[in-house]
Protein backbone atom coordinates (compact mmCIF):
# COMPACT_ATOMS: atom_id res chain seq x y z
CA UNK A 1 0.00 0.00 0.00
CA UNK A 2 1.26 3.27 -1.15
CA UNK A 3 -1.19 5.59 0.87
CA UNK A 4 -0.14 8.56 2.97
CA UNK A 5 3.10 6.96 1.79
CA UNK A 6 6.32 10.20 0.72
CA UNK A 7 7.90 9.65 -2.53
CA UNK A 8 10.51 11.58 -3.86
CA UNK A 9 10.20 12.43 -7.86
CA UNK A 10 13.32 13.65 -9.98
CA UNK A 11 12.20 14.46 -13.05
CA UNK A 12 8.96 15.23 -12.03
CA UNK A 13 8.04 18.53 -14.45
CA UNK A 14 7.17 15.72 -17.64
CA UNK A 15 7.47 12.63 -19.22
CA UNK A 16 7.53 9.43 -17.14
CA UNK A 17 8.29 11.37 -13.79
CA UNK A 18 5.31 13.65 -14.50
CA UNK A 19 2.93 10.53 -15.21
CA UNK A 20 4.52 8.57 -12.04
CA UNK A 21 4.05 11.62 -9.99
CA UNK A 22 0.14 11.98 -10.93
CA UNK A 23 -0.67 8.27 -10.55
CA UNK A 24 1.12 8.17 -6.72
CA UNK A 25 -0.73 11.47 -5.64
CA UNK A 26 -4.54 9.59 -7.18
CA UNK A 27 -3.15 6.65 -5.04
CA UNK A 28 -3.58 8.67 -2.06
CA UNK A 29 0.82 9.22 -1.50
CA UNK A 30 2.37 12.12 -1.08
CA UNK A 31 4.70 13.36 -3.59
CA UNK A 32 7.97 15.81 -3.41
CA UNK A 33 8.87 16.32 -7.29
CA UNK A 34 12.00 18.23 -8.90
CA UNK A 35 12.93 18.98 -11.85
CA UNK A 36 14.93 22.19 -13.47
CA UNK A 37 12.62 24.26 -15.73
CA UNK A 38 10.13 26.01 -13.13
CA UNK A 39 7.06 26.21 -15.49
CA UNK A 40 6.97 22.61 -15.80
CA UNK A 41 6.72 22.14 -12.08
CA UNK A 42 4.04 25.49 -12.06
CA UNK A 43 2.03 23.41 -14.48
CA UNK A 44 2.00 20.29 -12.70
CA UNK A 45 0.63 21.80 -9.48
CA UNK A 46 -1.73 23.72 -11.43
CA UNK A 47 -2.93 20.62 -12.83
CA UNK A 48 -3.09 18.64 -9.44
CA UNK A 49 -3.63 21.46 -7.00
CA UNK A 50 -3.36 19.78 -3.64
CA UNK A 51 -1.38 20.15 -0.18
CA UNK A 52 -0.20 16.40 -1.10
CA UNK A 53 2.21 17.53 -3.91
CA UNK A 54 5.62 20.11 -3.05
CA UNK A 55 8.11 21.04 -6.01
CA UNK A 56 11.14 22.43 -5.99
CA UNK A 57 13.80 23.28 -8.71
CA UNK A 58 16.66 21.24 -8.52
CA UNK A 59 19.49 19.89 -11.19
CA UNK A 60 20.31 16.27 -9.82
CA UNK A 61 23.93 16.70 -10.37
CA UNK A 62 24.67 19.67 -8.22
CA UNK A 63 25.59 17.89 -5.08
CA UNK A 64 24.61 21.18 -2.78
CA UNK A 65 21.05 21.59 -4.86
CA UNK A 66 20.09 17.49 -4.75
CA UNK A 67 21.04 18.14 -0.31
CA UNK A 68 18.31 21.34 -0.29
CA UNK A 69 15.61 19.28 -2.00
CA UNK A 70 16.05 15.90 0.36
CA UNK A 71 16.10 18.50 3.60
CA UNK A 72 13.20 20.77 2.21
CA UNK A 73 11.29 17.17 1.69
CA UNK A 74 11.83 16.12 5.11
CA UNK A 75 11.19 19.56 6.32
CA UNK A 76 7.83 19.20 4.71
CA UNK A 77 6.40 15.68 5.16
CA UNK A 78 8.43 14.29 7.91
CA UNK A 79 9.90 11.33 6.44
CA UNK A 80 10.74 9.32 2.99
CA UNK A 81 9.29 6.02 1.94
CA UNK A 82 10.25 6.09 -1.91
CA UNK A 83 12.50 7.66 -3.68
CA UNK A 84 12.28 7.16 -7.99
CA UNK A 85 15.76 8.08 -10.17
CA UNK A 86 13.78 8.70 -12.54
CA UNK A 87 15.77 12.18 -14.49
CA UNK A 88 17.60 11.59 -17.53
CA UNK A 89 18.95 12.74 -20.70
CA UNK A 90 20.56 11.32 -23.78
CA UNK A 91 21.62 12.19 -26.61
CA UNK A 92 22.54 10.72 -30.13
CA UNK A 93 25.88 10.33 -31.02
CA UNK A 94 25.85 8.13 -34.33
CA UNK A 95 29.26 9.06 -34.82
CA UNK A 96 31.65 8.77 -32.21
CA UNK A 97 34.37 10.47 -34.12
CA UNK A 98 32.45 13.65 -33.93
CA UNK A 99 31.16 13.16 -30.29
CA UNK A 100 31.40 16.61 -27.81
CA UNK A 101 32.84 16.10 -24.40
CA UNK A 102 30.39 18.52 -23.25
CA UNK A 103 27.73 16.12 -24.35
CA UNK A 104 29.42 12.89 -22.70
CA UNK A 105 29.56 14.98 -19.35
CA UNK A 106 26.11 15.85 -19.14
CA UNK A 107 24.71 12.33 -19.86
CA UNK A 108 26.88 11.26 -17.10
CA UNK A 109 26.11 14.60 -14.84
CA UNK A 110 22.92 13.40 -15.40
CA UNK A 111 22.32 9.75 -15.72
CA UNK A 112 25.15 8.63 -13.21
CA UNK A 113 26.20 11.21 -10.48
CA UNK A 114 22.43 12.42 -10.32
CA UNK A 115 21.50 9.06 -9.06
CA UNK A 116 24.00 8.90 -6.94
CA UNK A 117 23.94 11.99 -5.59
CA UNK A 118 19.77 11.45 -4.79
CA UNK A 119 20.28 7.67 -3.70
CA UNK A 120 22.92 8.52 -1.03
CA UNK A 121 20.78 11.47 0.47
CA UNK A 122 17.49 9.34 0.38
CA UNK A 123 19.29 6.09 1.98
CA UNK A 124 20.62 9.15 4.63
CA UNK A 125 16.47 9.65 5.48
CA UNK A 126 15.61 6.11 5.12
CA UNK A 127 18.26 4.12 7.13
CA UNK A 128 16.97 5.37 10.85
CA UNK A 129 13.40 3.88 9.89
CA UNK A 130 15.36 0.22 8.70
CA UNK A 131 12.64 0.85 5.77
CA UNK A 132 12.66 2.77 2.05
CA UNK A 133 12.29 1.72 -1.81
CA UNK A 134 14.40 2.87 -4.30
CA UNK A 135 13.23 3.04 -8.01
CA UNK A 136 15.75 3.59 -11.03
CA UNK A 137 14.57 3.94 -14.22
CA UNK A 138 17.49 2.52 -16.60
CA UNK A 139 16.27 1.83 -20.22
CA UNK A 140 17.36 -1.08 -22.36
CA UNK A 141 19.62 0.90 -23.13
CA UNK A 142 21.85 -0.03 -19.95
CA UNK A 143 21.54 -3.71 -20.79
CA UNK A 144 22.84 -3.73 -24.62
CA UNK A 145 24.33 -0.92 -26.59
CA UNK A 146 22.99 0.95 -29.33
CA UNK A 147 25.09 1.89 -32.10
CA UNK A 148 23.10 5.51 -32.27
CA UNK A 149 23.77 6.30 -28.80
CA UNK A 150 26.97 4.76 -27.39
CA UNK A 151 27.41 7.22 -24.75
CA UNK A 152 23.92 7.19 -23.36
CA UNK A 153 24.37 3.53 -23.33
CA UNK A 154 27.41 3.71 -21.34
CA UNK A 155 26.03 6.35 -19.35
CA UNK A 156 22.95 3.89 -18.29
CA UNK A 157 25.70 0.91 -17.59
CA UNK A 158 26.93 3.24 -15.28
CA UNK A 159 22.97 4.03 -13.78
CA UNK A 160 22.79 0.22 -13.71
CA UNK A 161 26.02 0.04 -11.93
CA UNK A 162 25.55 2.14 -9.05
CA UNK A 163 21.98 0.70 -8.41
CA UNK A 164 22.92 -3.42 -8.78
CA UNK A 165 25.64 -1.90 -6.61
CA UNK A 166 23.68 -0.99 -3.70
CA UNK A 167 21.00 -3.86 -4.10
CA UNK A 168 22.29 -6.08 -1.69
CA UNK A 169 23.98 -3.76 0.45
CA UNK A 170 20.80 -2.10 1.06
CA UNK A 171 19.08 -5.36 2.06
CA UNK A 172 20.80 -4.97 5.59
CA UNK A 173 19.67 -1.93 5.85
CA UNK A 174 15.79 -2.97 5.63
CA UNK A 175 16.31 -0.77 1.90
CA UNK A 176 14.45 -2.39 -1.35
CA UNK A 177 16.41 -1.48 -4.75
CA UNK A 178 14.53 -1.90 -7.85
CA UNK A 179 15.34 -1.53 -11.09
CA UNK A 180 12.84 -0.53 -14.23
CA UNK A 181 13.56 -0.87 -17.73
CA UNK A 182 11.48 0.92 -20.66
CA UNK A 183 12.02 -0.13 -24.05
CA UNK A 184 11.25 3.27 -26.59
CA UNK A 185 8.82 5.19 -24.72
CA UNK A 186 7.30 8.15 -26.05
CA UNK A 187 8.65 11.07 -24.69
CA UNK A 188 10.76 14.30 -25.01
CA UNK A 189 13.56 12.24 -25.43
CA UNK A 190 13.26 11.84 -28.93
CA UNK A 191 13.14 15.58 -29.82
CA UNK A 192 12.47 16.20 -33.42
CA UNK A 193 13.85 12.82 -34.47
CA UNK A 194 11.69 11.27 -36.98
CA UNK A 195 10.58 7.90 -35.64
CA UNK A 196 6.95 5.74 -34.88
CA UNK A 197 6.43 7.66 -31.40
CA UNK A 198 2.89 5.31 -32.38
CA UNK A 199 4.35 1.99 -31.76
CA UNK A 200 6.05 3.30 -28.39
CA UNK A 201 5.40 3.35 -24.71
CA UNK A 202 3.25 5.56 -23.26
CA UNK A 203 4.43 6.84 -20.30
CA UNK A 204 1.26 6.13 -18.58
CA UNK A 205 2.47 2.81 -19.75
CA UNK A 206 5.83 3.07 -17.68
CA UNK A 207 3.88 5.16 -14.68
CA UNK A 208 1.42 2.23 -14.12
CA UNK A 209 4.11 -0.23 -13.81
CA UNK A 210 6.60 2.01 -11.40
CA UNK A 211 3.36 2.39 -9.35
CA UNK A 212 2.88 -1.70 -9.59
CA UNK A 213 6.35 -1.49 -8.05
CA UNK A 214 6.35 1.12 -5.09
CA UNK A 215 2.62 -0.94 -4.33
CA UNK A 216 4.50 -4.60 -3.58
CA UNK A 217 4.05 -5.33 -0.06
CA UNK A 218 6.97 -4.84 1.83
CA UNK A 219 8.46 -8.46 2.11
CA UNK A 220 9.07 -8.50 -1.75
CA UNK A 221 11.53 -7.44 -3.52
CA UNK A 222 11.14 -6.89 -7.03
CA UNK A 223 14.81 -6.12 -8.56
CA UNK A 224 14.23 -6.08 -12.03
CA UNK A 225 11.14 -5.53 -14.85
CA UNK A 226 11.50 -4.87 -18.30
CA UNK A 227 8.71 -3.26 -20.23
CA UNK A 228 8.15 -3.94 -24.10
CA UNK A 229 5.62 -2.06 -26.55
CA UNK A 230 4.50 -5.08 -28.97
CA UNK A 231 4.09 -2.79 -31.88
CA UNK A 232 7.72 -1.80 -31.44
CA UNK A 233 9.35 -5.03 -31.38
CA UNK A 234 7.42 -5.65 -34.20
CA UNK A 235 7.61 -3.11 -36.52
C-alpha cells in the first residue's frame, strides 16, 4: 500500500516522472517532485492542485542543490518512503568520431552522479526507519548498446552500476532497490527525431508499472522488470 506513503520524484516537471508523480498522488501518496525548468513544475501543481504535492527546482547533479531538495522534503512531510531516479537525458551520437565532451559529461552529470547523488541522500532519510524503496529507471539501453547512442548507453551501464551496486547492500539496511527498464517510450527524449512515437510506450504505460512497483508489499523485492511495446518489437 502506497497511501499517505512520501515519494521523492526527480524528473517530475514531464514525461515518465510527471505521469509517475500523478498516478502516486490519485493513489492517495504524497509526492515531493524536482525537476529544473520552473514552469513545468508550475504546471504540474496547477494541474493537481493539492497540499499532497511540493516542487522544488533542482538539477540532480549539483551535489549542494540534490542536499536542499532531500532537507526541504523532510522539512515538509516528515519522512521518505520512496525515492524514484527517474531524471535523464541522452543524446545521439551516431558518430563517435564527432562526439562533444560537453555532451558525454552531461549524460553522465545526469544519468550517473544524479543518481548517486539522490540515492545517497534518500538512503541518509531512510536508514533510521530500517525501511525505504528505491526506483531507477534505466532503459534497455543499460543492458545492450545501441550503435546511435553509445554514450547514453554507457552512461545507463553506469545508472545500472551504481543501483545493482547498492542492491544487496541495502538489504541490511531494511532498503528495497529496484530496477525498471522501458524499451522506446514516447517522450521528449526523442526531440524532433523522426521515428513511430505510435508503436512506443506511453508513459502512462511506464507510470502504471513504477506504481505496480512502489505498491508490492513490503516483504518482496522486485529487482528487475522490463517493459516492451509489442508494436515496437514488431515493426
Amino acid at each position: 500500500m502506497i497511501d499517505q506513503k512520501v515519494f521523492f520524484i526527480t524528473g517530475a516537471g514531464s514525461g515518465i516522472g510527471k505521469a509517475t508523480t500523478l498516478s502516486l498522488l490519485a493513489a492517495g501518496a504524497k509526492v515531493f517532485g524536482i525537476g529544473r525548468d520552473p514552469s513545468k513544475l508550475e504546471a504540474l501543481k496547477r494541474e493537481r492542485p493539492t497540499p499532497n504535492l511540493a516542487t522544488r527546482v533542482c538539477d540532480v547533479s549539483d551535489e549542494a542543490s540534490v542536499a536542499e531538495a532531500f532537507a526541504d522534503c523532510a522539512a515538509r512531510f516528515g519522512r521518505l518512503d520512496g525515492l524514484l531516479n527517474n531524471a535523464g537525458l541522452g543524446i545521439p551520437t551516431p558518430d563517435l568520431s564527432e562526439a562533444k565532451l560537453a555532451d558525454f559529461e552531461a549524460m553522465f552529470n545526469t544519468n550517473v552522479r544524479g543518481t548517486f547523488l539522490c540515492t545517497r541522500e534518500a538512503l541518509r532519510l531512510m536508514k533510521p526507519a530500517k525501511a525505504g524503496h528505491i526506483v531507477n529507471i534505466v532503459s534497455v539501453a543499460g543492458q545492450k548498446t545501441n550503435p546511435t547512442a553509445p554514450l547514453y548507453c554507457a552512461s545507463k551501464f553506469g545508472q545500472r552500476g551504481v543501483g545493482l551496486g547498492l542492491a544487496d547492500q541495502a538489504l541490511k539496511l531494511g532498503i528495497r532497490v529496484s530496477e525498471v527498464n522501458p524499451s522506446a517510450t514516447d517522450s521528449a527524449y526523442w526531440g524532433d527525431r523522426k521515428v513511430a512515437r505510435e508503436k512506443m510506450l506511453k508513459v502512462e504505460d511506464v507510470a502504471s508499472v513504477i506504481l505496480w512497483v512502489f505498491s508490492a508489499p513490503e516483504h518482496m523485492l522486485i529487482r528487475q522488470v522490463d517493459v516492451d511495446s509489442m508494436a515496437w518489437l514488431t515493426q
